[in-house]
Protein backbone atom coordinates (compact mmCIF):
# COMPACT_ATOMS: atom_id res chain seq x y z
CA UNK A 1 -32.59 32.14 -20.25
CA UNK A 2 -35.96 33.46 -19.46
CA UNK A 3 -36.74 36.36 -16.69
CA UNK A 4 -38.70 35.70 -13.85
CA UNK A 5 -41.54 37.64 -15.17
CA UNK A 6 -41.27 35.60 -18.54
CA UNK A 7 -41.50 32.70 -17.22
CA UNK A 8 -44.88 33.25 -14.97
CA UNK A 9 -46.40 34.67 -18.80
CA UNK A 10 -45.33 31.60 -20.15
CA UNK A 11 -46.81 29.24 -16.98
CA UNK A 12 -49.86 31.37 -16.70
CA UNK A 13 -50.80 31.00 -20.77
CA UNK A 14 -49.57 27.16 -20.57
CA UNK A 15 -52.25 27.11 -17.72
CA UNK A 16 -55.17 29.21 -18.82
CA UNK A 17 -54.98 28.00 -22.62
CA UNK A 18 -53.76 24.52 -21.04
CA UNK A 19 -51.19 23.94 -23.38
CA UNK A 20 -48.07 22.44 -22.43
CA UNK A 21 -45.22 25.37 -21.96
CA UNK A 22 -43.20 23.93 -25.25
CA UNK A 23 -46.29 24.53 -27.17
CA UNK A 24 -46.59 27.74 -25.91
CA UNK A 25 -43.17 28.71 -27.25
CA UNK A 26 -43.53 27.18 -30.60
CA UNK A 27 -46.68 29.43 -30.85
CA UNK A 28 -44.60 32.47 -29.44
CA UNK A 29 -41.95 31.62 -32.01
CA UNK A 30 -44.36 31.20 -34.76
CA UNK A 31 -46.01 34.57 -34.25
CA UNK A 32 -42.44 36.08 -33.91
CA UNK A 33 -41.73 34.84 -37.70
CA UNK A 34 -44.99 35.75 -38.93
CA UNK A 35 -44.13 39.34 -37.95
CA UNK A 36 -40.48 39.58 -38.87
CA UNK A 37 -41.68 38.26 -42.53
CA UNK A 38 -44.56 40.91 -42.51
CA UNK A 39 -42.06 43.82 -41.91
CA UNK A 40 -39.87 42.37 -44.41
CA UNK A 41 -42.68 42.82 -47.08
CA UNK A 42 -43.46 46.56 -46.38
């Protein structure tokens, strides 16, 4: 599960950006993959 702290990020993005908190963590996944795959390269 998530931390305390983890969670408010994820509420305060869904909030300011006014996404739904799902979307945020598709978009936190995405950018995880993205970044994993760039390291990968080097």
């Amino acid at each position: 599960g998530l931390t305390d702290k983890q969670y408010e990020l994820v509420e305060k993005l869904a909030k300011e950006k006014g996404f739904s908190k799902s979307a945020i963590f598709v978009l936190a996944l995405e950018e995880y993959s993205r970044k994993e795959s760039e390291q990968k390269n080097k």
